[in-house]
N, C-alpha and C. Protein backbone atom coordinates (compact mmCIF):
# COMPACT_ATOMS: atom_id res chain seq x y z
N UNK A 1 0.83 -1.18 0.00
CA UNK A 1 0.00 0.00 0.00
C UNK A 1 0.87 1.24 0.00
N UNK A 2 0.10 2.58 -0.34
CA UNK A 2 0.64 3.54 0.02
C UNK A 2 1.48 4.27 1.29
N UNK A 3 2.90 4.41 1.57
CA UNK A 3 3.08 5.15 2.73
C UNK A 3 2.22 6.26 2.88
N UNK A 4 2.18 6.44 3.84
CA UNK A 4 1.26 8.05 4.67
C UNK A 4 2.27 8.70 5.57
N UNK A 5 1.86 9.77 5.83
CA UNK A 5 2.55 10.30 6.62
C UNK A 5 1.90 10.56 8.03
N UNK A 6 0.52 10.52 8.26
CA UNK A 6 -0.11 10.28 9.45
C UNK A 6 0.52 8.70 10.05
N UNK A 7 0.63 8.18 9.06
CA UNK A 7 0.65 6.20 10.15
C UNK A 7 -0.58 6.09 10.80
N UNK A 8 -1.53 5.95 8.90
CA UNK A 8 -3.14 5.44 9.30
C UNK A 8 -2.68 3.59 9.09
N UNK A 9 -3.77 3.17 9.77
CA UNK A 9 -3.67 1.87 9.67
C UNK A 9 -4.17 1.18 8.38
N UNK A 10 -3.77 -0.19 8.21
CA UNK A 10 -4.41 -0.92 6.87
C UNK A 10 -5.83 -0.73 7.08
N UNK A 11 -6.94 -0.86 7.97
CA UNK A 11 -8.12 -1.21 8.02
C UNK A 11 -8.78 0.36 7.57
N UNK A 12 -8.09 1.37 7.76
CA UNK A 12 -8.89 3.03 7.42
C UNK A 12 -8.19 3.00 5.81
N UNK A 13 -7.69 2.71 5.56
CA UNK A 13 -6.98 2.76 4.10
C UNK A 13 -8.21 1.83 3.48
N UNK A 14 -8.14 1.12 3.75
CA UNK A 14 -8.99 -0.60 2.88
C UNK A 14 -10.53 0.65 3.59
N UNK A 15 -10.70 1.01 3.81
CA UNK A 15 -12.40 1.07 4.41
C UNK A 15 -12.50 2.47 3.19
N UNK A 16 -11.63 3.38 3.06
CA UNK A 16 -12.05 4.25 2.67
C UNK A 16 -11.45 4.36 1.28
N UNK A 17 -10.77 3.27 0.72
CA UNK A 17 -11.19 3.17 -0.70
C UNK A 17 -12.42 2.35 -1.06
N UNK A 18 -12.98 1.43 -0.13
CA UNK A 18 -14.46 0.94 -0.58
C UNK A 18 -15.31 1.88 -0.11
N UNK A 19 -15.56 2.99 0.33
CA UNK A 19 -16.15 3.58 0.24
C UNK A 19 -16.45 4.27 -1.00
N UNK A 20 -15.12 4.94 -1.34
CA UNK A 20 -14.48 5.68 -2.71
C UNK A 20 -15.43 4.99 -4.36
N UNK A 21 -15.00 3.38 -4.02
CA UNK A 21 -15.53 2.57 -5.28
C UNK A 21 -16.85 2.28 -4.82
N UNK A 22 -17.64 2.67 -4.03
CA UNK A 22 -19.10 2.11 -3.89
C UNK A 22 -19.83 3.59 -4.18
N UNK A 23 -18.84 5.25 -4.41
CA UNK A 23 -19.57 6.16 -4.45
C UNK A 23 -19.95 5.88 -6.18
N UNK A 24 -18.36 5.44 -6.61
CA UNK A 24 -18.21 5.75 -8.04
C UNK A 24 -19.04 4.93 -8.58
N UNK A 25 -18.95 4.03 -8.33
CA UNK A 25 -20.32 2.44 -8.82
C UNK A 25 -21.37 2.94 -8.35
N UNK A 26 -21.82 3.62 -7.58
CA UNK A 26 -23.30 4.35 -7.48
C UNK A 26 -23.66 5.47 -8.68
N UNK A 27 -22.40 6.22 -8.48
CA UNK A 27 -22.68 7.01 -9.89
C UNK A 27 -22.82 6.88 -11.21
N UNK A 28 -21.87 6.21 -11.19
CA UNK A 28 -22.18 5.31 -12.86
C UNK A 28 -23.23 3.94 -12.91
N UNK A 29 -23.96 4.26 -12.07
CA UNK A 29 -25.34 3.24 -12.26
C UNK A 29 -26.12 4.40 -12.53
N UNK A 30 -26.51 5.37 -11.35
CA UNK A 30 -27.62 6.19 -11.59
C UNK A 30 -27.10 7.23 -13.11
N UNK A 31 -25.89 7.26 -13.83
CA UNK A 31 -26.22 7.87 -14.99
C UNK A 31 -26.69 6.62 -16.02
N UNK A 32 -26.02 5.47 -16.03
CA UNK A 32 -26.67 4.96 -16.72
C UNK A 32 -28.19 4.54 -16.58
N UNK A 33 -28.67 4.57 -15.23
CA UNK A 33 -30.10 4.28 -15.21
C UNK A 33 -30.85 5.82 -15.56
N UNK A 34 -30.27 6.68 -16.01
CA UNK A 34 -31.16 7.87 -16.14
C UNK A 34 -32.05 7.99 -17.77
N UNK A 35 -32.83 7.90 -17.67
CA UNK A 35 -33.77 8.37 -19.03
C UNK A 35 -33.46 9.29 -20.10
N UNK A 36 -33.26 8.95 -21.22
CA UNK A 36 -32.80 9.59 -22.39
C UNK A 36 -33.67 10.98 -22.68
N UNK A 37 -33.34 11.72 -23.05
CA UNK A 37 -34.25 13.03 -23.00
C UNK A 37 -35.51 12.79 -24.11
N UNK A 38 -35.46 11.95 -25.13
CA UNK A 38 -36.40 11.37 -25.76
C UNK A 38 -37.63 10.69 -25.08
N UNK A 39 -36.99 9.63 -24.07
CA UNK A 39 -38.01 9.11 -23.36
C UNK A 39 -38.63 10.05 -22.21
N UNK A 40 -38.15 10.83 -21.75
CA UNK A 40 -39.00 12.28 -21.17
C UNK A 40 -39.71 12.28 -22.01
N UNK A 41 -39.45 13.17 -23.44
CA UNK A 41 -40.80 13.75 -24.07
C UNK A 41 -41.79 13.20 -24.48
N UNK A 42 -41.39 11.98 -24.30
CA UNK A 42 -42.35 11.06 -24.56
C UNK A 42 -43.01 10.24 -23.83
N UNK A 43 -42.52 10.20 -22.98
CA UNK A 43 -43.41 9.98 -21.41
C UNK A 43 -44.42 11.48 -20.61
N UNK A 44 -43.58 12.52 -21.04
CA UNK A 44 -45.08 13.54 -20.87
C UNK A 44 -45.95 13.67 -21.85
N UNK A 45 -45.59 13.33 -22.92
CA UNK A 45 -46.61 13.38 -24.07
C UNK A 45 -47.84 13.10 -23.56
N UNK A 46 -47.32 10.93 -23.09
CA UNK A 46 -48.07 10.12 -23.05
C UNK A 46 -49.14 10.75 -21.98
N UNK A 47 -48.84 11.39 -21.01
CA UNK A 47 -49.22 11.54 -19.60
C UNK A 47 -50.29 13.23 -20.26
N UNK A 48 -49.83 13.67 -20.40
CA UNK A 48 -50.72 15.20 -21.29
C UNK A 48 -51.75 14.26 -22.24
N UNK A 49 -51.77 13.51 -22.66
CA UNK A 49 -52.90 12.47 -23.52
C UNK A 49 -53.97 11.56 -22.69
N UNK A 50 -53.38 11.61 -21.91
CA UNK A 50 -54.29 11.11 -20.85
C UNK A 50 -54.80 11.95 -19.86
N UNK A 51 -54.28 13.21 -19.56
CA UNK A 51 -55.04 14.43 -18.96
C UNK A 51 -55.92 14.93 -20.21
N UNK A 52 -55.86 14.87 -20.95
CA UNK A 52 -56.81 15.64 -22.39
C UNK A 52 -57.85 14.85 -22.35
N UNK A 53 -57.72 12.97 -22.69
CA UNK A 53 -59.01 12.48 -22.80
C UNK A 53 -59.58 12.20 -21.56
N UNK A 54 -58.96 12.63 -20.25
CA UNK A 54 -60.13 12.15 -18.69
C UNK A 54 -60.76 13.47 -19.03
N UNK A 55 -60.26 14.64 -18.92
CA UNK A 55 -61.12 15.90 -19.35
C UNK A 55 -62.03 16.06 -20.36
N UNK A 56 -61.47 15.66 -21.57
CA UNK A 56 -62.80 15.36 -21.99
C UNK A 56 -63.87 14.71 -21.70
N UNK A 57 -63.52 13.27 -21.48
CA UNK A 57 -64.63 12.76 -20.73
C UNK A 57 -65.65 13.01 -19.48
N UNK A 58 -65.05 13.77 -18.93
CA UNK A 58 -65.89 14.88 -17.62
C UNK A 58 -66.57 15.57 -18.56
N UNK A 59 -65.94 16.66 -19.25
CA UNK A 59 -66.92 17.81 -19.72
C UNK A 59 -67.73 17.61 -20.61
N UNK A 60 -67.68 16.36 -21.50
CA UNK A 60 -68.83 15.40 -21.79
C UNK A 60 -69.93 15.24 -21.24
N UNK A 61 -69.37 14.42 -20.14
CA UNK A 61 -70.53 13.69 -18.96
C UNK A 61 -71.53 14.99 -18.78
N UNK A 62 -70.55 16.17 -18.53
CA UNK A 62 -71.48 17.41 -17.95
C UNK A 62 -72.64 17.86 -18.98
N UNK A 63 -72.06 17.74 -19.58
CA UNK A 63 -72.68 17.89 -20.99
C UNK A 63 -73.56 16.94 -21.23
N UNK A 64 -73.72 16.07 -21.55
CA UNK A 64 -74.99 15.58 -21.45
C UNK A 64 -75.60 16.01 -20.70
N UNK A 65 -75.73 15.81 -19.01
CA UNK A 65 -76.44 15.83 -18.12
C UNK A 65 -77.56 16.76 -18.06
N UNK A 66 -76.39 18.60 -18.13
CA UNK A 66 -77.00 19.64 -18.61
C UNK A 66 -77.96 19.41 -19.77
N UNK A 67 -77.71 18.46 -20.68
CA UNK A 67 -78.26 18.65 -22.18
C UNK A 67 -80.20 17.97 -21.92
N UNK A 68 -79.69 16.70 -20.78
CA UNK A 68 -81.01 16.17 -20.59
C UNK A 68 -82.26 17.00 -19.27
N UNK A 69 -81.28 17.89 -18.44
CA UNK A 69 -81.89 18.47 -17.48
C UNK A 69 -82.99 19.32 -18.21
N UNK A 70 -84.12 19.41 -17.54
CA UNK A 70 -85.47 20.31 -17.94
C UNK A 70 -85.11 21.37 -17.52
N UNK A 71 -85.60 22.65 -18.26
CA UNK A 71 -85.31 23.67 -18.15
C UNK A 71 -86.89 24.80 -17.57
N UNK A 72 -87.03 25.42 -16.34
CA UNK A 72 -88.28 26.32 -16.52
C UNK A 72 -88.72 26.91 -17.50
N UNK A 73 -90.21 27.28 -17.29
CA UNK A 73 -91.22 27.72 -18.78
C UNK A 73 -90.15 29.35 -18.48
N UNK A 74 -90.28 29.87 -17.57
CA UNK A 74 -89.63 30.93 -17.48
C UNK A 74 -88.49 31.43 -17.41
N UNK A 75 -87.68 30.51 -18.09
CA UNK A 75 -86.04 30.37 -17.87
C UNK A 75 -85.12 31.57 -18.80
N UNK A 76 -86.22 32.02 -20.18
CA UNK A 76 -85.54 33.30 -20.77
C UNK A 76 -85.78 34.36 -20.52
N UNK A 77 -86.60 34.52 -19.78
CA UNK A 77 -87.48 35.87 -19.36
C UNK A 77 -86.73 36.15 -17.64
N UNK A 78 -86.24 34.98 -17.03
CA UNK A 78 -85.01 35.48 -15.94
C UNK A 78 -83.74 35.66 -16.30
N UNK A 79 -83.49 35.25 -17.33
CA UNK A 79 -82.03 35.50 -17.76
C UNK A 79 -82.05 36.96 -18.33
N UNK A 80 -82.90 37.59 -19.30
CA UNK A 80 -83.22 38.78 -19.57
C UNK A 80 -83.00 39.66 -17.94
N UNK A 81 -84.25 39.30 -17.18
CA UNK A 81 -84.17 40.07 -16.29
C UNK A 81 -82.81 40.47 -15.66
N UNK A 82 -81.91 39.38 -15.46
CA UNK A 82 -80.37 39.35 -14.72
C UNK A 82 -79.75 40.03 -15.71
N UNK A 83 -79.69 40.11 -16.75
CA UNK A 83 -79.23 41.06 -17.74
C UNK A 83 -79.08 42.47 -17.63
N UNK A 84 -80.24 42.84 -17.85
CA UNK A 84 -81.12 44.02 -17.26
C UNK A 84 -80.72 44.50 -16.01
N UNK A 85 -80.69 43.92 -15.47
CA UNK A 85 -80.18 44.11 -13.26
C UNK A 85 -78.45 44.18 -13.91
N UNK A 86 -77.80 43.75 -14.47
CA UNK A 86 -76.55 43.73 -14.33
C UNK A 86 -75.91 45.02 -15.24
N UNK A 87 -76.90 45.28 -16.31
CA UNK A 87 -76.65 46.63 -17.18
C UNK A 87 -76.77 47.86 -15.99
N UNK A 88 -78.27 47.74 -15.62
CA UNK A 88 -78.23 48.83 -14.77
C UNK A 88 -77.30 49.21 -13.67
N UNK A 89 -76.38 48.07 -13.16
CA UNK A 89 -75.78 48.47 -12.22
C UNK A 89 -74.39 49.45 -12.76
N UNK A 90 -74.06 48.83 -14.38
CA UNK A 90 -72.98 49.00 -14.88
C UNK A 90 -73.44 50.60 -15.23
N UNK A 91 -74.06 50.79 -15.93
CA UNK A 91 -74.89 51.88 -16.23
C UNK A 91 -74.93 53.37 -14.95
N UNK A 92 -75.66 52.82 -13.93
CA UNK A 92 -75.39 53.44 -12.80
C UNK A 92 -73.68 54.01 -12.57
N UNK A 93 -73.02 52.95 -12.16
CA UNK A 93 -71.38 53.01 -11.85
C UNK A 93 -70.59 54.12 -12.60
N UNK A 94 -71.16 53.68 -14.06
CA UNK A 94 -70.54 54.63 -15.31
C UNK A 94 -70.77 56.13 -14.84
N UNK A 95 -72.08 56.30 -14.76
CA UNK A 95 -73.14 57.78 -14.11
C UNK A 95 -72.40 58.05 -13.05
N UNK A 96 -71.58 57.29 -12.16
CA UNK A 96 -71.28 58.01 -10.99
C UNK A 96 -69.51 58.55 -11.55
N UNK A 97 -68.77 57.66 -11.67
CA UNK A 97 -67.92 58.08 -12.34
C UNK A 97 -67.98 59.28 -12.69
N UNK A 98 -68.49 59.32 -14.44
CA UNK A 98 -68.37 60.41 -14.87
C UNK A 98 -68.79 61.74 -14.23
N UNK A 99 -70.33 61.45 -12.76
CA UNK A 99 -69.91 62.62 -12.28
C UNK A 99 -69.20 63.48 -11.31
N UNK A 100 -68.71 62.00 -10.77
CA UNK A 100 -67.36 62.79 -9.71
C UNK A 100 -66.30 63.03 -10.49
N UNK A 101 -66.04 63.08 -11.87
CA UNK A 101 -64.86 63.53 -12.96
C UNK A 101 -65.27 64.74 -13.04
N UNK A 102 -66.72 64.89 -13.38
CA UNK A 102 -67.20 66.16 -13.38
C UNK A 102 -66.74 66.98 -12.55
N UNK A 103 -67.59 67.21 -11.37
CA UNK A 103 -67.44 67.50 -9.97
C UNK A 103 -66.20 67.67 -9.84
N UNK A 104 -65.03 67.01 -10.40
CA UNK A 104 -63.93 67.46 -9.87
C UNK A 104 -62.86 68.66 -10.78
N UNK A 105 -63.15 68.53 -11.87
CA UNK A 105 -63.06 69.27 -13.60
C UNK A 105 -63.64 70.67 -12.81
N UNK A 106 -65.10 70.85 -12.53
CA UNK A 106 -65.34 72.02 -11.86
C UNK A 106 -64.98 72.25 -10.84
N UNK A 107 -64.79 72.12 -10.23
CA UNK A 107 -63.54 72.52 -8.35
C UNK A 107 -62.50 73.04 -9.07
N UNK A 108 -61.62 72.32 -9.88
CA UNK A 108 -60.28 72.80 -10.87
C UNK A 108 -60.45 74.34 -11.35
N UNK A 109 -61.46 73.94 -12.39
CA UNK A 109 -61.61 75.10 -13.01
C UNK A 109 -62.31 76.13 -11.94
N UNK A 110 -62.92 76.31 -10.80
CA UNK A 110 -63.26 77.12 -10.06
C UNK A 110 -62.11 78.16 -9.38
N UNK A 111 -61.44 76.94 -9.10
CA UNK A 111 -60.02 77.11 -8.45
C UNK A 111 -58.86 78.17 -8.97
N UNK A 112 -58.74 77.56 -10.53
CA UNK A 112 -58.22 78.29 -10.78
C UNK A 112 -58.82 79.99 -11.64
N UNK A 113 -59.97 79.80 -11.55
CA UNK A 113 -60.32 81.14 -11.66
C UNK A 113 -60.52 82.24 -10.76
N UNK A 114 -60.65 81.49 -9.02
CA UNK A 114 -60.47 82.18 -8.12
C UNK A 114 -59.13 82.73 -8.31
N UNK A 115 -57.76 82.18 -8.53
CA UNK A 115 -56.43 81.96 -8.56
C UNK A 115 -56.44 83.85 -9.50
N UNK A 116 -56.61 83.28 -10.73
CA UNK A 116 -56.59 84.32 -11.51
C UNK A 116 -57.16 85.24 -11.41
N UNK A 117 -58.00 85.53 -10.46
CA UNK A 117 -59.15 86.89 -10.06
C UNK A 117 -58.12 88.00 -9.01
N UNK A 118 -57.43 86.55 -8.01
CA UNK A 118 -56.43 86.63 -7.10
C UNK A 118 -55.59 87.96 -7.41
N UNK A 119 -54.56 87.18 -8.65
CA UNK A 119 -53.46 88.17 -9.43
C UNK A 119 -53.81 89.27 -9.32
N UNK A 120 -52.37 89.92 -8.99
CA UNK A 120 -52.24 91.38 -9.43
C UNK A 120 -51.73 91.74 -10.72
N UNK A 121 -52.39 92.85 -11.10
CA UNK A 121 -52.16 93.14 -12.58
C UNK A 121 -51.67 94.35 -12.70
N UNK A 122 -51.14 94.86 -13.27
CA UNK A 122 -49.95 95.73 -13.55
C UNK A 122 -50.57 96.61 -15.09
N UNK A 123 -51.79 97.86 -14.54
CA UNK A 123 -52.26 98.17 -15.75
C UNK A 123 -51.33 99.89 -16.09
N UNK A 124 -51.13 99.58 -17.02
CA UNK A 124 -50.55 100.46 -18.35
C UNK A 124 -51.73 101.44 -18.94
N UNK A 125 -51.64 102.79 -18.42
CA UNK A 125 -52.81 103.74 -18.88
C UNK A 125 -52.53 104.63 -19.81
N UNK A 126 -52.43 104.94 -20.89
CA UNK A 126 -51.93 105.96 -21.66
C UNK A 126 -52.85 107.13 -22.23
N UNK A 127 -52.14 108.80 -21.59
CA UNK A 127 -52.76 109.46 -21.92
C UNK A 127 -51.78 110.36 -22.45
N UNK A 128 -52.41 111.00 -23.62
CA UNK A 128 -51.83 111.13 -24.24
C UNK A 128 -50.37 111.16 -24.38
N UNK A 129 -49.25 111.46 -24.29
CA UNK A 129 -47.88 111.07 -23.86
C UNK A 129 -47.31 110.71 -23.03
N UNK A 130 -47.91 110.38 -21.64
CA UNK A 130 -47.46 109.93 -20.27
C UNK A 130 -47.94 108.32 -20.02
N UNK A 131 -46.82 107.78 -19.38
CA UNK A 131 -47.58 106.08 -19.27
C UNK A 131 -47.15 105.92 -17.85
N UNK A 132 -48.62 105.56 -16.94
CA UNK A 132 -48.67 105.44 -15.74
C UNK A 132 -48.53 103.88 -15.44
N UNK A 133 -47.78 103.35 -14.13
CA UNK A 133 -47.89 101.95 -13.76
C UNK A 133 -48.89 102.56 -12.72
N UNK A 134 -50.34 101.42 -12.43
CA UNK A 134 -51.17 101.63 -11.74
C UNK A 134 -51.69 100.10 -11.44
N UNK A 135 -51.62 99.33 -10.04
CA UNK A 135 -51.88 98.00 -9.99
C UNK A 135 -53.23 97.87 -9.83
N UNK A 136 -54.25 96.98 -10.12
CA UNK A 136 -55.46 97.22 -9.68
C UNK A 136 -55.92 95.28 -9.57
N UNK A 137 -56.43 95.40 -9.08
CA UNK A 137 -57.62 93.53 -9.17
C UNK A 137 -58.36 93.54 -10.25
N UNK A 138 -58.49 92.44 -10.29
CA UNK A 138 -59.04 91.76 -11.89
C UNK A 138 -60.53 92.29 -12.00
N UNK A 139 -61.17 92.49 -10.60
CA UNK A 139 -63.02 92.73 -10.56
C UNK A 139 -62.52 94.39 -11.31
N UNK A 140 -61.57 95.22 -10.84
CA UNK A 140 -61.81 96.29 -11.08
C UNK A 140 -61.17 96.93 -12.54
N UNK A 141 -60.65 95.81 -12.87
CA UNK A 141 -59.88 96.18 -14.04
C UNK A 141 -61.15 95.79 -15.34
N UNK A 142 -61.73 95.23 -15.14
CA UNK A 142 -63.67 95.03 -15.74
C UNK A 142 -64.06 95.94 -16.09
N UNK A 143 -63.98 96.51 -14.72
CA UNK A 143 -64.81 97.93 -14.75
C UNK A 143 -64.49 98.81 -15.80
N UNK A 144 -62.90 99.08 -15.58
CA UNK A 144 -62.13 100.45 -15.71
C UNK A 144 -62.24 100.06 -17.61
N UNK A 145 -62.04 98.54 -17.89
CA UNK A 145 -61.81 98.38 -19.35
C UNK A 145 -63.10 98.97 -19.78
N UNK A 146 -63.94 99.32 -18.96
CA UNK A 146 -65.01 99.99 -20.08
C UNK A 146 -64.76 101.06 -20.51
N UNK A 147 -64.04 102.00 -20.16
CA UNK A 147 -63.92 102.76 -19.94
C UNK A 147 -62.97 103.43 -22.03
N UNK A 148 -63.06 104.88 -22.09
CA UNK A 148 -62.62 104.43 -23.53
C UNK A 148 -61.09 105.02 -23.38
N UNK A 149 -60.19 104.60 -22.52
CA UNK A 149 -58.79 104.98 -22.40
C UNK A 149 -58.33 103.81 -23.25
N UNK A 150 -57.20 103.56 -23.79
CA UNK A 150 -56.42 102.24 -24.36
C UNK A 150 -55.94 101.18 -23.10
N UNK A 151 -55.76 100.24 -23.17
CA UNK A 151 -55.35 99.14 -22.26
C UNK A 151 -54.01 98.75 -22.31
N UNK A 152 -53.26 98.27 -21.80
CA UNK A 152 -51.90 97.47 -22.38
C UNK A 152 -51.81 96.17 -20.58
N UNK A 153 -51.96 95.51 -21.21
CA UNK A 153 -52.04 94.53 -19.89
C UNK A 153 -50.81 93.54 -19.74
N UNK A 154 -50.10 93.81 -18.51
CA UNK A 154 -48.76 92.63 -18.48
C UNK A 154 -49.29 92.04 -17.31
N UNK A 155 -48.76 90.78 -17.73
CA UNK A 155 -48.77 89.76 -15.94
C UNK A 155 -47.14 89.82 -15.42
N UNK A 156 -47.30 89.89 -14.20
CA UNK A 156 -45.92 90.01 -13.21
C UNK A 156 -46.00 89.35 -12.50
């Protein structure tokens, strides 16, 4: 056998090369026992062919059953009705929507016309050769535009 340099005994030497050859002989069994990638696809095939026809055969069965079950004299005239009940609700929903979009479109636009009433404006009066800066609010600058002086309007 091999010298060592620990001074293991014959019996740990002999134990742990059969260990060694019982890993490797395990391994080269389980690759050779492993399934060719062919026989996969073809073993799920098989197995997806047999989930297709039990399913069919259920939704068959159902099928008939449904097909022989009696149906009420009044069976289209409730389906209408649930129709009807289910439009209106959609119908309704839509109506509310659009008017809290509304409702909110006007708050905006309220908002910002308060905003802009707000501003100070910076009016430009011209008489004949002199040009006055004179600030005034938007209610009063209404007024004054009636008035038949010329306008010149800046925002600041």
């Amino acid at each position: 056998m091999t010298k060592t340099t620990t001074g293991s005994s014959r019996l740990t030497v002999i134990l742990s090369w059969m260990i060694a050859l019982i890993c490797f002989v395990g391994g080269a069994l389980y690759i050779w026992k492993m399934p060719s990638p062919d026989q996969e696809v073809i073993a799920l095939q098989m197995k997806q062919q047999k989930n297709q026809k039990s399913r069919k055969s259920l939704t068959e069965k159902v099928k008939q059953e449904q097909a022989q079950r009696a149906l009420p004299a009044n069976y289209a005239r409730q389906l209408v009705e649930q129709s009807e009940v289910l439009v209106k609700k959609n119908l309704e929903e839509q109506v509310k929507k659009f008017q809290t979009m509304a409702e909110t479109m006007r708050r905006r636009k309220d908002d910002m016309l308060a905003k802009v009433e707000k501003r100070k404006l910076c009016l430009l009066i011209q008489k004949q050769s002199t040009i006055e800066k004179v600030p005034y609010d938007f209610g009063s600058l209404v007024e004054r535009s009636k008035s038949h002086l010329s306008l010149n309007l800046r925002f600041y």
